[in-house]
N, C-alpha and C. Protein backbone atom coordinates (compact mmCIF):
# COMPACT_ATOMS: atom_id res chain seq x y z
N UNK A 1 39.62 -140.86 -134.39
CA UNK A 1 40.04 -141.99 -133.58
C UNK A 1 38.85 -142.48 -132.76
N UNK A 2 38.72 -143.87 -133.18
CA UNK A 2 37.85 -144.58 -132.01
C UNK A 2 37.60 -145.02 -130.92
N UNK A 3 37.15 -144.63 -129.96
CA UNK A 3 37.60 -145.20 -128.07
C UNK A 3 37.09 -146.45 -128.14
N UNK A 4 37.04 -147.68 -127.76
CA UNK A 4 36.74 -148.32 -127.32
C UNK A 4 35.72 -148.72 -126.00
N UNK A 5 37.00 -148.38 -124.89
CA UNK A 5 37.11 -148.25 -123.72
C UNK A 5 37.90 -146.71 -123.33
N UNK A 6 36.24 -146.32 -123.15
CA UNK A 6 36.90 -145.16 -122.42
C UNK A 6 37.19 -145.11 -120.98
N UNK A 7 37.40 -145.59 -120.38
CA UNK A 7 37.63 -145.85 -119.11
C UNK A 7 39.14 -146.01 -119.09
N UNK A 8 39.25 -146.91 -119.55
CA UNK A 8 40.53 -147.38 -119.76
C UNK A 8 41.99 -146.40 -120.66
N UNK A 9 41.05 -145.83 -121.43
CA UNK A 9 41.46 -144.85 -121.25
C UNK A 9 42.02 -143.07 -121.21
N UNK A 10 40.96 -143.21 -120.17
CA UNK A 10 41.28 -142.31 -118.75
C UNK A 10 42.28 -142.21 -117.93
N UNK A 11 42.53 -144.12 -118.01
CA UNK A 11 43.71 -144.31 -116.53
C UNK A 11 44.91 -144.35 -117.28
N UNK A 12 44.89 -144.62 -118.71
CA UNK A 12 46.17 -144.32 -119.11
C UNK A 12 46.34 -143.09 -119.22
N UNK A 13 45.59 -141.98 -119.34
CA UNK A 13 46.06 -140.39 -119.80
C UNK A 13 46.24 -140.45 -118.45
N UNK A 14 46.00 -140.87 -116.98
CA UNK A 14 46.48 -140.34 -115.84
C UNK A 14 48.07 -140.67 -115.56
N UNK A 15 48.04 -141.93 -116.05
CA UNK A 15 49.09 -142.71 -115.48
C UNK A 15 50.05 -142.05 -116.38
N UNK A 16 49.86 -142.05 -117.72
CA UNK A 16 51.17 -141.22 -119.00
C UNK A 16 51.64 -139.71 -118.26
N UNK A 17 50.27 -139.02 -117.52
CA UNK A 17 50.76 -137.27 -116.97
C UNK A 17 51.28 -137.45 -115.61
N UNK A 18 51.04 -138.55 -114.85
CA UNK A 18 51.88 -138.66 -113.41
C UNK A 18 53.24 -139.31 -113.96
N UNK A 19 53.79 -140.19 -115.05
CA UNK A 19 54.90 -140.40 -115.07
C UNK A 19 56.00 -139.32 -115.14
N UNK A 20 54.98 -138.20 -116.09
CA UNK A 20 55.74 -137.05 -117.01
C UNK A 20 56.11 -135.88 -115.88
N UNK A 21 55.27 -135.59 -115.03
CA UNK A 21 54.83 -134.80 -113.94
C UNK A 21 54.33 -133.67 -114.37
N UNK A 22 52.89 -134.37 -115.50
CA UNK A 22 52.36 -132.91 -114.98
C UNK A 22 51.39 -132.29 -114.08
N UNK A 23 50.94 -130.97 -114.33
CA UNK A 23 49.97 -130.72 -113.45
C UNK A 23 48.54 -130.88 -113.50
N UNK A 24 48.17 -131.01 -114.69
CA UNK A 24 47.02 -131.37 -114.78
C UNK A 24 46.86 -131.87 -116.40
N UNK A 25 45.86 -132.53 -116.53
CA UNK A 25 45.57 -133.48 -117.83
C UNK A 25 44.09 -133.37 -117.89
N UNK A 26 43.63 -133.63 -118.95
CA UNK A 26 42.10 -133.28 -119.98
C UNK A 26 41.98 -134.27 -120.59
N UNK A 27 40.74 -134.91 -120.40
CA UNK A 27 40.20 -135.65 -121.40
C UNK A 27 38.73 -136.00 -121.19
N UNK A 28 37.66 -136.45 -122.50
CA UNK A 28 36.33 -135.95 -122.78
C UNK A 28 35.38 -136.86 -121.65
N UNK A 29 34.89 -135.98 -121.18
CA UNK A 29 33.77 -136.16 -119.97
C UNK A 29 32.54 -137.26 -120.66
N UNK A 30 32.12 -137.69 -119.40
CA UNK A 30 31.46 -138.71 -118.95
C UNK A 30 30.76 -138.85 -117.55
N UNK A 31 29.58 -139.15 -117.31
CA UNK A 31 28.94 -139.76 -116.04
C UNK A 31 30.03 -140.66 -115.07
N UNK A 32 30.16 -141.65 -115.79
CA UNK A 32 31.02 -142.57 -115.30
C UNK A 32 32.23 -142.17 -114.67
N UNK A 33 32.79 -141.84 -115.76
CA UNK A 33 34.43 -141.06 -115.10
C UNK A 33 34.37 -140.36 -114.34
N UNK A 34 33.15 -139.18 -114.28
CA UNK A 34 33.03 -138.52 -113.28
C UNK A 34 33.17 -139.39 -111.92
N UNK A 35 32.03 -140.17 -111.74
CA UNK A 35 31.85 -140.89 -110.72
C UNK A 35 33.56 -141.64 -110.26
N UNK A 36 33.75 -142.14 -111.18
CA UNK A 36 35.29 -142.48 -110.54
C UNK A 36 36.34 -141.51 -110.24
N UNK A 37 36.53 -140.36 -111.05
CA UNK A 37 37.10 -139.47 -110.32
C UNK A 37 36.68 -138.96 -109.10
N UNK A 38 35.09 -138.90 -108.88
CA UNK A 38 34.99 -138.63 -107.18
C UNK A 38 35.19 -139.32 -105.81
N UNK A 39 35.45 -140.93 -106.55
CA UNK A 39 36.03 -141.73 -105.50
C UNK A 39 37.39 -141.98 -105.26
N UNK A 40 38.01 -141.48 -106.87
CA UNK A 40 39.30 -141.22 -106.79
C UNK A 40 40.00 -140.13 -106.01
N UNK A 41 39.08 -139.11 -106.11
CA UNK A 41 39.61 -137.61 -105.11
C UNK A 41 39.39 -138.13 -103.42
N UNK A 42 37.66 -138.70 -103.21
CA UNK A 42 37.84 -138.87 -101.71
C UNK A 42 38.75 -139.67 -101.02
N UNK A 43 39.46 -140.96 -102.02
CA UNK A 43 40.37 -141.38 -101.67
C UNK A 43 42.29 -141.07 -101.50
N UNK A 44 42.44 -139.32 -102.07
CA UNK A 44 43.09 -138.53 -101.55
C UNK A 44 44.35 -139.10 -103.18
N UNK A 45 43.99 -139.98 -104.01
CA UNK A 45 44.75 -139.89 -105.03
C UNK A 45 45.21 -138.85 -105.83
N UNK A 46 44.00 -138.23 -106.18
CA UNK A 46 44.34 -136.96 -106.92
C UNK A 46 44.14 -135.38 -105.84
N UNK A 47 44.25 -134.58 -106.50
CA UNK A 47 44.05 -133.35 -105.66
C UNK A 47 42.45 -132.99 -106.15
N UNK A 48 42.26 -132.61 -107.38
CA UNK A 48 41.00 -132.25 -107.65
C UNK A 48 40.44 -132.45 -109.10
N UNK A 49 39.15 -132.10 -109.43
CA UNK A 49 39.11 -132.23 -111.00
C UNK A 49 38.06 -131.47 -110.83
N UNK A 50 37.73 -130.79 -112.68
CA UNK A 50 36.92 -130.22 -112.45
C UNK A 50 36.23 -130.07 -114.25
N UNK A 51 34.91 -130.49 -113.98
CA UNK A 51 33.82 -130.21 -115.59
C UNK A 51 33.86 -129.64 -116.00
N UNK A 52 34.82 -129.00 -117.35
CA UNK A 52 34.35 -128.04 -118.06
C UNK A 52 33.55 -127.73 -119.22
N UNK A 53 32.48 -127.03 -119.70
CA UNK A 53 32.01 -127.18 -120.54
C UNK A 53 32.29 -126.51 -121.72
N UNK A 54 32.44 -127.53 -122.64
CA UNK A 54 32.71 -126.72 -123.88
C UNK A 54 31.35 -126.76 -125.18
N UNK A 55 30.36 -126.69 -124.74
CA UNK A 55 29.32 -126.72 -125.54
C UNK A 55 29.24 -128.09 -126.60
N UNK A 56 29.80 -129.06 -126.18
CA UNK A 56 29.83 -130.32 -126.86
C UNK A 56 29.53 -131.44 -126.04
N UNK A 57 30.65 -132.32 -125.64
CA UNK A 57 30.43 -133.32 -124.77
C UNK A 57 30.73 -133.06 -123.10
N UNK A 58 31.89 -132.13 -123.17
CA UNK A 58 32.80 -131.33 -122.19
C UNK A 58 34.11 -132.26 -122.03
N UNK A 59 34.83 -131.35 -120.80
CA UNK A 59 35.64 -131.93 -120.93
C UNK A 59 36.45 -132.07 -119.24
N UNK A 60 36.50 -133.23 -118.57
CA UNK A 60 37.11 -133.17 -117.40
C UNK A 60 38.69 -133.12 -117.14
N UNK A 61 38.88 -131.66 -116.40
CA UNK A 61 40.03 -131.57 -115.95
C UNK A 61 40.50 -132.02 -114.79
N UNK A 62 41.68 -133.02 -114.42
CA UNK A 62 42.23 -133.14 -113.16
C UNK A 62 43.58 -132.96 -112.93
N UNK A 63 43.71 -132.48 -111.31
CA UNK A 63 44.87 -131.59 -110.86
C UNK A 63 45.57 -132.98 -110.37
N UNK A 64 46.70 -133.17 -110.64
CA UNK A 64 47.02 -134.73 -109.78
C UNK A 64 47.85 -133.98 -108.70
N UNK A 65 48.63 -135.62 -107.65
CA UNK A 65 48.87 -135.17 -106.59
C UNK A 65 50.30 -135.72 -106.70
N UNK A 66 50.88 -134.94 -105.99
CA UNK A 66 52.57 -135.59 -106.12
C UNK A 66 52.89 -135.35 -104.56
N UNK A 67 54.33 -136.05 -103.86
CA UNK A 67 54.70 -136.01 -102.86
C UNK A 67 56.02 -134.81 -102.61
N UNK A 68 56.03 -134.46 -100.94
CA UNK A 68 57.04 -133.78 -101.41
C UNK A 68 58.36 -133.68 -102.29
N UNK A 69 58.90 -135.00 -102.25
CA UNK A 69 59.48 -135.29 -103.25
C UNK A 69 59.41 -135.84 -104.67
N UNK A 70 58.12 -135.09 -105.30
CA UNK A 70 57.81 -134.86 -106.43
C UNK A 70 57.50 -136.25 -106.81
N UNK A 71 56.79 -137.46 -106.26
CA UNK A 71 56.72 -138.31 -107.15
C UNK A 71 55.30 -138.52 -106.61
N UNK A 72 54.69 -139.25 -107.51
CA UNK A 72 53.13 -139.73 -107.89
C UNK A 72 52.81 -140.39 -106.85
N UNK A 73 51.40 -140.02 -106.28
CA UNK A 73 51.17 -140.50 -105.23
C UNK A 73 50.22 -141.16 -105.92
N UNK A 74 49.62 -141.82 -106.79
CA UNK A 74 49.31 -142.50 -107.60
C UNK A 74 50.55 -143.98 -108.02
N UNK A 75 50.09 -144.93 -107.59
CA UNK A 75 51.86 -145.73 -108.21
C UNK A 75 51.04 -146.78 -108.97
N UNK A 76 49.74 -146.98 -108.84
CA UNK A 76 49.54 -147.47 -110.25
C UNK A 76 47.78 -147.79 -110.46
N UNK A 77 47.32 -147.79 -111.58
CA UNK A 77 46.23 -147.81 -112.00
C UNK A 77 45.92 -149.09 -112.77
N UNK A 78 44.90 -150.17 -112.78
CA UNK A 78 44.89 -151.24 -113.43
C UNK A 78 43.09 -151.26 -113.91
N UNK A 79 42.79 -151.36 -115.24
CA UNK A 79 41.60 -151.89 -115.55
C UNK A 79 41.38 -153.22 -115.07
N UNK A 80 40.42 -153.88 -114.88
CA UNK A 80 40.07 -154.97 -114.49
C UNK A 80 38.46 -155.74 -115.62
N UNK A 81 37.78 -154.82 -115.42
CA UNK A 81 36.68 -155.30 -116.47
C UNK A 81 36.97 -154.87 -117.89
N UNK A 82 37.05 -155.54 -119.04
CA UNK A 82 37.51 -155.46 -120.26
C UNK A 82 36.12 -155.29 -121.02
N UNK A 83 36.12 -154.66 -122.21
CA UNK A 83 35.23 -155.40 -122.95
C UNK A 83 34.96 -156.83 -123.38
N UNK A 84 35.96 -157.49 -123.64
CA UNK A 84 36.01 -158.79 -123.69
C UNK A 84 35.86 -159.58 -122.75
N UNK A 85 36.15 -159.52 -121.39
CA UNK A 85 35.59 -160.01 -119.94
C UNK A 85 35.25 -159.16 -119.24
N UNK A 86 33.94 -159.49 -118.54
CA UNK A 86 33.51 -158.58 -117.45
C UNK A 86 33.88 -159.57 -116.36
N UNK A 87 34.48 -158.56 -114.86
CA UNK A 87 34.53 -159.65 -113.84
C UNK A 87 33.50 -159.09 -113.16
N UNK A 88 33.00 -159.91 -112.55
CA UNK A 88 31.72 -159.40 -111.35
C UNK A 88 32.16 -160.28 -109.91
N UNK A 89 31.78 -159.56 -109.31
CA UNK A 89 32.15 -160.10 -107.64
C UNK A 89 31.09 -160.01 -106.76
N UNK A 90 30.53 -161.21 -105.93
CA UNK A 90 29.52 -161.11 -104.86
C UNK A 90 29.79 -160.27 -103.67
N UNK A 91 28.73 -159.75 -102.64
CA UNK A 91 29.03 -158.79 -101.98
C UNK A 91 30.56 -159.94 -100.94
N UNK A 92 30.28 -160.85 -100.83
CA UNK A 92 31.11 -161.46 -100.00
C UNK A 92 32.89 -161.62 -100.40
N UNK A 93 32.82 -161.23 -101.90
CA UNK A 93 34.08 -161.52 -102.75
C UNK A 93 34.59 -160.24 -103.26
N UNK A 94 33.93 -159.22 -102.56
CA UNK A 94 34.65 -157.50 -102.81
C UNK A 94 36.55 -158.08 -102.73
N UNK A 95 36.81 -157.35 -103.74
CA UNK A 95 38.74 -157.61 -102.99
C UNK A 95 39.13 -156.34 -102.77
N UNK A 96 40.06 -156.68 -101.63
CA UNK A 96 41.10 -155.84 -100.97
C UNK A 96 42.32 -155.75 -102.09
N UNK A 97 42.34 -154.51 -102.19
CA UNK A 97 43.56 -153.88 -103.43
C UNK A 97 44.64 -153.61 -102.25
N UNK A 98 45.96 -154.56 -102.53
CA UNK A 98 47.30 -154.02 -101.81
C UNK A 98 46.70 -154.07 -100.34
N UNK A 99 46.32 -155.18 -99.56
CA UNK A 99 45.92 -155.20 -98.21
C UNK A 99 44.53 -154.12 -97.77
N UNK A 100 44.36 -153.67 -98.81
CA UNK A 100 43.27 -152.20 -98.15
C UNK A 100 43.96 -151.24 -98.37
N UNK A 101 45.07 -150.90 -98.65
CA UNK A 101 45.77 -149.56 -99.28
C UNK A 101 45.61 -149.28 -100.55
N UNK A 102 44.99 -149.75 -101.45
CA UNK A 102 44.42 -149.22 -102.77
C UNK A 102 43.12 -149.32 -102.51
N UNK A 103 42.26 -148.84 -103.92
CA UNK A 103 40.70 -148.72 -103.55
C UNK A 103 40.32 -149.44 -105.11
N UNK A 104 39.28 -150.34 -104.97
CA UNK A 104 38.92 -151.02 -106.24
C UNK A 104 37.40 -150.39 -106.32
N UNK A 105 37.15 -150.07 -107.24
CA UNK A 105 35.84 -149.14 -108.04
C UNK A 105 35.08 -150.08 -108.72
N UNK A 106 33.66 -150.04 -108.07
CA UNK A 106 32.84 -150.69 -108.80
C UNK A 106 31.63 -150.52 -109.10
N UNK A 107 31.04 -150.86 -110.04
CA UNK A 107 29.56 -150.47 -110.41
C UNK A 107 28.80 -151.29 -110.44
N UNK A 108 27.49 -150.91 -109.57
CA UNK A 108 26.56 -151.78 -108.36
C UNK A 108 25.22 -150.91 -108.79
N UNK A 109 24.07 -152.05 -108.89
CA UNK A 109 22.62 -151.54 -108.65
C UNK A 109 22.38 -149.97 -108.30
N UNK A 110 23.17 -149.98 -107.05
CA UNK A 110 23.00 -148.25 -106.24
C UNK A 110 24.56 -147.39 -106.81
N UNK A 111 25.10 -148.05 -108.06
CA UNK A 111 25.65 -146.54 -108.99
C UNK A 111 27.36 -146.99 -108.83
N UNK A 112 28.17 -146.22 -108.61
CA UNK A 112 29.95 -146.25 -108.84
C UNK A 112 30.45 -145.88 -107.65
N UNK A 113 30.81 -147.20 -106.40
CA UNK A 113 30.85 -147.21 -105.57
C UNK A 113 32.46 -147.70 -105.03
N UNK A 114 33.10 -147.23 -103.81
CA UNK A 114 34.40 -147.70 -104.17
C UNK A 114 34.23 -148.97 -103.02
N UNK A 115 35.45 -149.85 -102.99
CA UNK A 115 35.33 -151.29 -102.48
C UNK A 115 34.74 -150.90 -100.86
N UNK A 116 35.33 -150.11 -100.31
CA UNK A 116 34.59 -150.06 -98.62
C UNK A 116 32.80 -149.58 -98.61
N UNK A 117 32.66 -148.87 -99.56
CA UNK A 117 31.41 -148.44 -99.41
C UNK A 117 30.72 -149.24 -100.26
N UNK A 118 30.90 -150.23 -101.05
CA UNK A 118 30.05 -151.82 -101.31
C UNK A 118 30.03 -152.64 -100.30
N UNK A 119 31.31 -152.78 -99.42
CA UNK A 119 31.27 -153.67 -98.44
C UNK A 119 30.13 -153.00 -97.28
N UNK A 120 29.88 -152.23 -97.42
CA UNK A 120 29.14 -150.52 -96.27
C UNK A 120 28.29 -151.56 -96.90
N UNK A 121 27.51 -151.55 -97.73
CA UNK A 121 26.29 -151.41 -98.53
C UNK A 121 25.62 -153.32 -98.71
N UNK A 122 26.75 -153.45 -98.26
CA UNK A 122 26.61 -155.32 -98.92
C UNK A 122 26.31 -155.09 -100.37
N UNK A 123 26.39 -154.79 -101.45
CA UNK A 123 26.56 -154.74 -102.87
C UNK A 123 27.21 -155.28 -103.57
N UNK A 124 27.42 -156.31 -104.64
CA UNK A 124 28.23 -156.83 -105.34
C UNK A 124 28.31 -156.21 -107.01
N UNK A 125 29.26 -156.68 -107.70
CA UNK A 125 28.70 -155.92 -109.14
C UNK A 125 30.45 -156.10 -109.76
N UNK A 126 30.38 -155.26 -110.85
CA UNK A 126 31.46 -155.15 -111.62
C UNK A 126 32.53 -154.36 -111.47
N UNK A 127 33.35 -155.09 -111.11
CA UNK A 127 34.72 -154.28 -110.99
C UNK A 127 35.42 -153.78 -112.05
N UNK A 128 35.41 -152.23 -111.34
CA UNK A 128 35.47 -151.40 -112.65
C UNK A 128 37.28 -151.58 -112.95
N UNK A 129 38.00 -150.37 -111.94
CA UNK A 129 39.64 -151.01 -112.22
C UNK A 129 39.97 -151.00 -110.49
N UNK A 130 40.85 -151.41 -110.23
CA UNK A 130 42.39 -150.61 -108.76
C UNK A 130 43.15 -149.49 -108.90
N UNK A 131 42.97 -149.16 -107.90
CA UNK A 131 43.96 -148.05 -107.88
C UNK A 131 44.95 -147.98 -106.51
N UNK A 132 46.07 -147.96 -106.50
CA UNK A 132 47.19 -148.47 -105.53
C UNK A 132 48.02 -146.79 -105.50
């Protein structure tokens, strides 16, 4: 099977294991993903993830996060840059995901940055996806 967009998906194997409830989900590592899973964790979406190597490409595991009443503290994940369209945004045109209660991920000159710490940075660039 051919990926396309691996990014994309990523957020569907998250979004398919938070519907299901599980505890954790696998799929093949990357720079990139990494980087978004670490803005995904500081932003308290998931619980944790972690690189494993399997003498190939590897493979990243993450622990997701649920509420006490067992539902996804994740409520939704959206790609935004496609292969077929890239959107790019000036430092002045960063957007606010859900008022500032989601975090939009983007990749900027200085690397995979989430929307407050481009606005930190004055940085503009490609919006990678939202996360709400």
């Amino acid at each position: 099977m051919s990926i396309t967009d691996p990014i994309a998906d990523m957020l569907t194997v998250i979004r398919n294991a938070q519907s299901t409830k599980k505890e954790k989900v696998d799929f093949p590592a990357s720079k990139i993903k990494e980087e978004i899973l670490k803005i995904v964790k500081e932003s308290g979406y998931i619980a944790d993830y972690r690189r494993i190597e399997d003498g190939l490409q590897g493979v990243l595991r993450v622990y997701l996060r649920y509420s006490k009443k067992k539902t996804g503290i994740i409520t939704g994940l959206k790609k935004i840059s496609k292969s077929g369209r890239r959107v790019y945004v000036a430092k002045e045109k960063i957007p606010y995901v859900f008022g500032g209660t989601g975090v939009a991920v983007l990749s900027t000159s200085q690397g995979i940055l989430s929307d407050t710490q481009a606005r930190r940075l004055k940085t503009g660039g490609e919006v990678l996806c939202y996360i709400w």
